[in-house]
N, C-alpha and C. Protein backbone atom coordinates (compact mmCIF):
# COMPACT_ATOMS: atom_id res chain seq x y z
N UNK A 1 -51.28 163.99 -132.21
CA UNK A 1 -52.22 164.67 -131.30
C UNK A 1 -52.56 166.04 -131.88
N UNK A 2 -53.92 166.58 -132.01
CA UNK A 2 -54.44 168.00 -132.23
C UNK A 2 -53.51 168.97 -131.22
N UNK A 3 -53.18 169.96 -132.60
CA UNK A 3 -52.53 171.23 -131.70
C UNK A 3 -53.92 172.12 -131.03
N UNK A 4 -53.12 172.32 -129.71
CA UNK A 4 -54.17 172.57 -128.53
C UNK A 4 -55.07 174.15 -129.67
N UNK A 5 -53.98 174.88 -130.11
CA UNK A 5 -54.85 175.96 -130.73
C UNK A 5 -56.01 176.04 -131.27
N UNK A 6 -56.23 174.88 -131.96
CA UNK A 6 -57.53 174.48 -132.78
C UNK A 6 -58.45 174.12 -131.98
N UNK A 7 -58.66 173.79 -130.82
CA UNK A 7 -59.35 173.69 -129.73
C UNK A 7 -59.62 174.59 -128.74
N UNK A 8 -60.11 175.83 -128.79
CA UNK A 8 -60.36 176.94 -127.36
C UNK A 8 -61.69 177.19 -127.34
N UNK A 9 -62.19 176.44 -126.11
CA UNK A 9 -63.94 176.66 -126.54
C UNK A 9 -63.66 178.05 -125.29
N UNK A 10 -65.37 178.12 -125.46
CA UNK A 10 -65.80 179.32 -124.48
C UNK A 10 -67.18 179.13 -124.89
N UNK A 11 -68.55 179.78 -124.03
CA UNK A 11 -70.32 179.94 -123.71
C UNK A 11 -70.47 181.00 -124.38
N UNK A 12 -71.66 181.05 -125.29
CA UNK A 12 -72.39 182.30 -125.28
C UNK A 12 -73.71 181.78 -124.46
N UNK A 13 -74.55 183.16 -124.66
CA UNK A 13 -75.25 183.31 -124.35
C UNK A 13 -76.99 183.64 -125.15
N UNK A 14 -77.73 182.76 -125.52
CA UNK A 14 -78.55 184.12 -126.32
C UNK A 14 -79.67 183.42 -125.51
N UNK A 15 -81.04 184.49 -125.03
CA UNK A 15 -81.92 184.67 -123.67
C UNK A 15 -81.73 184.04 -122.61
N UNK A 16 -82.43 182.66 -122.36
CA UNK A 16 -82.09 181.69 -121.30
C UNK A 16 -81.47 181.04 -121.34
N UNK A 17 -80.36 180.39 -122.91
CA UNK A 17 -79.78 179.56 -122.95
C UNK A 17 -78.43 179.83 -123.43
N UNK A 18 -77.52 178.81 -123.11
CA UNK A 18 -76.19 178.97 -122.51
C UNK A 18 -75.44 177.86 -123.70
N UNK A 19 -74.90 177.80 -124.80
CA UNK A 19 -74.16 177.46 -125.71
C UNK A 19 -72.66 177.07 -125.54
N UNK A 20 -71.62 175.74 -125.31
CA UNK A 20 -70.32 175.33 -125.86
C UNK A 20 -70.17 176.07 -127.44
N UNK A 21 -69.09 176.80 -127.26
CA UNK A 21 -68.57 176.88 -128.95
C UNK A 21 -67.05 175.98 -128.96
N UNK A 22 -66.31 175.70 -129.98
CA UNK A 22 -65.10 175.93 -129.73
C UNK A 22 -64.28 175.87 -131.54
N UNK A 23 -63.16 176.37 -131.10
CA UNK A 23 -62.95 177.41 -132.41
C UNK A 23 -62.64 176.38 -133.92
N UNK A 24 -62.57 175.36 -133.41
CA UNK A 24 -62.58 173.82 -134.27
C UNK A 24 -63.69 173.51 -135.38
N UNK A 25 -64.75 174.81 -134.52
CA UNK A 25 -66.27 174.56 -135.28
C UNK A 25 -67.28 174.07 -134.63
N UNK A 26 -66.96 172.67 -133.68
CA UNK A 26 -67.79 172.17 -132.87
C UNK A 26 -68.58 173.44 -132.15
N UNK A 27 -70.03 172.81 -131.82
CA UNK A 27 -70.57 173.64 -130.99
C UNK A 27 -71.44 172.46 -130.05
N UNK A 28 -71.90 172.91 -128.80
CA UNK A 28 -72.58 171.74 -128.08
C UNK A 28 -74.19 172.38 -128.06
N UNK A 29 -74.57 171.01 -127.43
CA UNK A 29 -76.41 171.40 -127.49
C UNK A 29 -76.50 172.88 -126.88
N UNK A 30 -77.73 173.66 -126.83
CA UNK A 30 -78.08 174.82 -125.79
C UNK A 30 -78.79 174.20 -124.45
N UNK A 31 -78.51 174.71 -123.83
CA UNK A 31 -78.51 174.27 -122.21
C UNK A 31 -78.92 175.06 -121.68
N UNK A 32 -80.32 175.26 -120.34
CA UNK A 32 -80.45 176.12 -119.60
C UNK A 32 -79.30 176.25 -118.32
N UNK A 33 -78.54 175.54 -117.71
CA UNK A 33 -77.75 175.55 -116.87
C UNK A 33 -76.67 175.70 -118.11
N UNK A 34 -75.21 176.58 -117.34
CA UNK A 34 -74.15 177.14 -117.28
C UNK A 34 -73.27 175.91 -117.09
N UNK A 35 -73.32 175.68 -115.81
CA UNK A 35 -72.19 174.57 -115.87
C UNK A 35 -72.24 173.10 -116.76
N UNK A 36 -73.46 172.90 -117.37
CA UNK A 36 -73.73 171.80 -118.39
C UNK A 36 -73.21 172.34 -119.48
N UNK A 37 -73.41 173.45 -119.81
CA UNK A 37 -72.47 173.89 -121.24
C UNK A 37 -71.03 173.91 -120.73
N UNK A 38 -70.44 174.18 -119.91
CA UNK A 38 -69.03 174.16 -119.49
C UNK A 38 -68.47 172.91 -119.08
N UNK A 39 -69.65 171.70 -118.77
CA UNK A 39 -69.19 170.28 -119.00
C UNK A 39 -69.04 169.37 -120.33
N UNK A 40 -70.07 170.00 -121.43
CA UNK A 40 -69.94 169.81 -122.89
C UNK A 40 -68.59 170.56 -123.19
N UNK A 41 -67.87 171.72 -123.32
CA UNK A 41 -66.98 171.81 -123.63
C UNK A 41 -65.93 171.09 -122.58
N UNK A 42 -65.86 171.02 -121.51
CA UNK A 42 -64.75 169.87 -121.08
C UNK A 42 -64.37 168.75 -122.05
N UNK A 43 -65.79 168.02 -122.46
CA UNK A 43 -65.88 166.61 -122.73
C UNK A 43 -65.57 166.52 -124.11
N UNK A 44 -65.74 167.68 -124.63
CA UNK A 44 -65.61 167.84 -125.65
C UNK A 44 -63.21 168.11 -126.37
N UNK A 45 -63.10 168.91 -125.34
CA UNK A 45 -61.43 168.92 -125.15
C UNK A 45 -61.16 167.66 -124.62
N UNK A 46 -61.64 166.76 -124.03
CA UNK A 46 -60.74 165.24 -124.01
C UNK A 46 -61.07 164.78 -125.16
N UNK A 47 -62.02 164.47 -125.61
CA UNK A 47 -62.98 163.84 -126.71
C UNK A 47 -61.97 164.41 -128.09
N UNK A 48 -61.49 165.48 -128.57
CA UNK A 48 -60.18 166.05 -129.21
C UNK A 48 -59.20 165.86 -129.08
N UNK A 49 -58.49 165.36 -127.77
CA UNK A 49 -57.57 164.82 -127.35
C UNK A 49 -56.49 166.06 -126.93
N UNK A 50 -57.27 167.04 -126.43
CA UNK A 50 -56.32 168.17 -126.03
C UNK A 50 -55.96 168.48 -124.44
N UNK A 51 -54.67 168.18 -124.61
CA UNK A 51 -54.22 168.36 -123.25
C UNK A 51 -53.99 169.35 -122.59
N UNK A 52 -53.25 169.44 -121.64
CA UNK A 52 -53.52 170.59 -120.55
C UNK A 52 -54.22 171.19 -119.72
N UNK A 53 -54.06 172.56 -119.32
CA UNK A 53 -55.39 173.32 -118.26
C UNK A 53 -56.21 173.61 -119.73
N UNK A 54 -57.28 173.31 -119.05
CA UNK A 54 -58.25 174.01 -119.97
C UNK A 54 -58.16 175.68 -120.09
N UNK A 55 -58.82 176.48 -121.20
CA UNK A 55 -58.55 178.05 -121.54
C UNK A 55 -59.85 178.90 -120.47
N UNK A 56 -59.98 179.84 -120.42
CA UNK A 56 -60.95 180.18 -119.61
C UNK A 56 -62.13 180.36 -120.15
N UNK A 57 -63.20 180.20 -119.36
CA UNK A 57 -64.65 180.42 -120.28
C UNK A 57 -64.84 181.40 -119.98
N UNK A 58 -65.82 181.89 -121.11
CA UNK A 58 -66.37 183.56 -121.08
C UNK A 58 -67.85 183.37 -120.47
């Protein structure tokens, strides 16, 4: 199983749109809604196979 470290996403931001990063490299589509980028990085930490609470988003 991936050590959870290699996996800590968090959102930016650049004008209207709202970006998944996570520190693995992955990044998700840009999204005008917030919580669609914070459901790409969910899906994205099972999809890695990383367990636990998820880290907090910025």
């Amino acid at each position: 199983m991936p050590d959870r470290a290699h996996h800590a996403t968090s959102t930016t931001e650049r004008g209207s749109f709202c970006t998944a990063r996570c520190t693995c490299g992955w990044r998700g589509p840009a999204r005008r809604a917030r919580s669609q980028a914070r459901t790409d990085a969910e899906r994205h930490l099972v999809e890695a196979g990383a367990s636990g609470p998820l880290p907090p988003m910025e």
